[in-house]
C-alpha atoms as a PDB file:
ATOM      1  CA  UNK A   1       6.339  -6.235 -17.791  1.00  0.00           C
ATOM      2  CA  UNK A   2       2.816  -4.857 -17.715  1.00  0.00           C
ATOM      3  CA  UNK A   3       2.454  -1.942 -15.258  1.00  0.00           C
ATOM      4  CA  UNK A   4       0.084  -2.594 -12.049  1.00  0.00           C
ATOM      5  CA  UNK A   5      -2.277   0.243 -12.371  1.00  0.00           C
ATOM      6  CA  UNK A   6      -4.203   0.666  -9.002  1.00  0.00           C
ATOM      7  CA  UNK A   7      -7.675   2.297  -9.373  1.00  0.00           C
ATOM      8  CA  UNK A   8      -9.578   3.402  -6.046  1.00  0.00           C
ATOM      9  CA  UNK A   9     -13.517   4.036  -5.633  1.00  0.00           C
ATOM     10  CA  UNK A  10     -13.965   6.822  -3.542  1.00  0.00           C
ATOM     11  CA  UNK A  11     -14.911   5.329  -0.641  1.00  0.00           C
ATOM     12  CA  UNK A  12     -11.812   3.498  -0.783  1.00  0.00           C
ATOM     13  CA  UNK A  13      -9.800   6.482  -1.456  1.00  0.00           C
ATOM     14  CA  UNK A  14     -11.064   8.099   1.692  1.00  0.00           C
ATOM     15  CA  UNK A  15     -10.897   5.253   3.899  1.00  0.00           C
ATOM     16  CA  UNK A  16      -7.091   4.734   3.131  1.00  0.00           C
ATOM     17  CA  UNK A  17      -6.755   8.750   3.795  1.00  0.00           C
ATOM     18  CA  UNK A  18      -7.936   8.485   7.150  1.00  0.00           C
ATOM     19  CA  UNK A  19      -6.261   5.189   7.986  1.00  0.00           C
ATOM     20  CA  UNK A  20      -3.028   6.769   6.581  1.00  0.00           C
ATOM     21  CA  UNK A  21      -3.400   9.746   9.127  1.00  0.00           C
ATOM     22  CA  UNK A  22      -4.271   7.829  12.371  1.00  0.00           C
ATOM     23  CA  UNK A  23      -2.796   4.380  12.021  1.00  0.00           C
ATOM     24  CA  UNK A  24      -0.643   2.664  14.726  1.00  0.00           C
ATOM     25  CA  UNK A  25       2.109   1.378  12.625  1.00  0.00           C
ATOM     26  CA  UNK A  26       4.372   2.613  10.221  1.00  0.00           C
ATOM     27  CA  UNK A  27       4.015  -0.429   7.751  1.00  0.00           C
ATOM     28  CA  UNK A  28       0.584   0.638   7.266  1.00  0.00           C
ATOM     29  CA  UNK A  29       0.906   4.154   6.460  1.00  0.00           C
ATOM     30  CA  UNK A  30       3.858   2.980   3.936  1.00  0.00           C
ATOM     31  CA  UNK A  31       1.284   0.939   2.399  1.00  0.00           C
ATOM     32  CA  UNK A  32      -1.130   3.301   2.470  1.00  0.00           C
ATOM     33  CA  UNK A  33       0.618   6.205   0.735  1.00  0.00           C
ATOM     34  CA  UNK A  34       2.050   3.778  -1.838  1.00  0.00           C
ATOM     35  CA  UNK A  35      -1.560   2.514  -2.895  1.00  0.00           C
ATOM     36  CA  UNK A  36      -2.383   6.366  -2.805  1.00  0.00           C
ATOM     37  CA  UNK A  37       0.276   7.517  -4.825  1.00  0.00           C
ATOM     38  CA  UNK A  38      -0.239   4.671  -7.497  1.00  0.00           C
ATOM     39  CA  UNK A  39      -4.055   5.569  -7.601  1.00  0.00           C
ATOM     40  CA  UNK A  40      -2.269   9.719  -8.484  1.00  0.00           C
ATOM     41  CA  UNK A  41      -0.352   7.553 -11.091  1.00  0.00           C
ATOM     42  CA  UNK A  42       2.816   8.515 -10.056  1.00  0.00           C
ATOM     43  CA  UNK A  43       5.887   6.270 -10.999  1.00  0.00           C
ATOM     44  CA  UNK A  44       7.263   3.522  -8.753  1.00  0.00           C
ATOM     45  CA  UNK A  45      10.558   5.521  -8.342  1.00  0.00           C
ATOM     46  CA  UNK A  46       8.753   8.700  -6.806  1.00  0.00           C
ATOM     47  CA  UNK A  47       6.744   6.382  -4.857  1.00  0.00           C
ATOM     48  CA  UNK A  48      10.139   4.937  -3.392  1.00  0.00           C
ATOM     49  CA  UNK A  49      11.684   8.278  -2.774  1.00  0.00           C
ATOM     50  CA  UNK A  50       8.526   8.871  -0.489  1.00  0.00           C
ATOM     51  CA  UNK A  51       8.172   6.193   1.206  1.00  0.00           C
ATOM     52  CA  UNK A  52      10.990   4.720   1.262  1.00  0.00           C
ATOM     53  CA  UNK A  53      10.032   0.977  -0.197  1.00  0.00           C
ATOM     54  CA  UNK A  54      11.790  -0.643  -2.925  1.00  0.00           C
ATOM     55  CA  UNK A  55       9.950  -1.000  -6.370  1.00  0.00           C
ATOM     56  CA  UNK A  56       9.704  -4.732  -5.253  1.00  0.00           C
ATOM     57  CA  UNK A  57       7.431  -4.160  -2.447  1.00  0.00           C
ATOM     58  CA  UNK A  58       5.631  -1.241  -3.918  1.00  0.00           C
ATOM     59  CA  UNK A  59       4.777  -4.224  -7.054  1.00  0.00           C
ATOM     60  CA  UNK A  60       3.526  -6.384  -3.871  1.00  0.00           C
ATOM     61  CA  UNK A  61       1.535  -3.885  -2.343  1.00  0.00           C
ATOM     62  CA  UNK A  62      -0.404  -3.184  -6.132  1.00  0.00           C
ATOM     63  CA  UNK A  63      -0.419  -6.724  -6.976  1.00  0.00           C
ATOM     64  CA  UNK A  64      -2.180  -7.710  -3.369  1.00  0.00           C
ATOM     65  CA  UNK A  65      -4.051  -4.800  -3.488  1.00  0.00           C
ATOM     66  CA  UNK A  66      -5.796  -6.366  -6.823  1.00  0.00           C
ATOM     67  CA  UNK A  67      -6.252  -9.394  -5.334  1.00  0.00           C
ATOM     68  CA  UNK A  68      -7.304  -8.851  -1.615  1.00  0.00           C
ATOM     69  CA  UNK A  69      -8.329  -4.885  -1.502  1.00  0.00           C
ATOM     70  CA  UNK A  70      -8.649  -3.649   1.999  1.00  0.00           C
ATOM     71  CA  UNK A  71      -7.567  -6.735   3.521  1.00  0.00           C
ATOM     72  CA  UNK A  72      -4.119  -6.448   1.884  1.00  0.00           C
ATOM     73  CA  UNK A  73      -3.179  -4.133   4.252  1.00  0.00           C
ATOM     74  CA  UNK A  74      -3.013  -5.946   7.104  1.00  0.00           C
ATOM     75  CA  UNK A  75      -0.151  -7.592   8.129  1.00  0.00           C
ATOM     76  CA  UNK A  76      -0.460 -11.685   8.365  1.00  0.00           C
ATOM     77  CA  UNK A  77       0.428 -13.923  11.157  1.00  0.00           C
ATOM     78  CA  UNK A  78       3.775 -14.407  11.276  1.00  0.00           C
ATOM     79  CA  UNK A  79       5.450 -17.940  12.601  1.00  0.00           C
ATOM     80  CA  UNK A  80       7.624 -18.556  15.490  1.00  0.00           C
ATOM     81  CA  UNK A  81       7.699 -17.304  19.054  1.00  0.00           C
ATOM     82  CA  UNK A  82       5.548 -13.845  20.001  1.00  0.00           C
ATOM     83  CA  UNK A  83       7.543 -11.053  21.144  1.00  0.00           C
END
């Protein structure tokens, strides 16, 4: 299987650093180191150690990064009743 590489511009790289130190939700930093740590090039399996995601979800988080940039971090509407 090809590898997802995940390249940042800068102004993408610092806009994930500084959601990544001031965000509300845990999710969201997750995401936010993982796409950080892929842009270092590190390995899925050091990304999982820090983070704690499975290689799975760090594949999502690349592969909807590619496809929806920014917007893939947020989370989407989920169905059924609100909290």
């Amino acid at each position: 299987m090809r590898r997802l590489t995940v390249r940042l511009k800068p102004w993408e790289s610092r806009q994930l650093r500084q959601l990544r130190d001031h965000a509300g939700s845990s999710r969201l930093v997750k995401r936010t180191m993982c796409l950080l740590l892929s842009a270092a090039r590190q390995p899925a399996t050091v990304i999982a150690g820090v983070t704690g995601l499975s290689r799975d979800a760090i594949t999502d988080i690349r592969r909807r990064w590619r496809e929806r940039r920014l917007r893939s971090l947020e989370d989407r509407p989920r169905s059924g009743r609100p909290p």
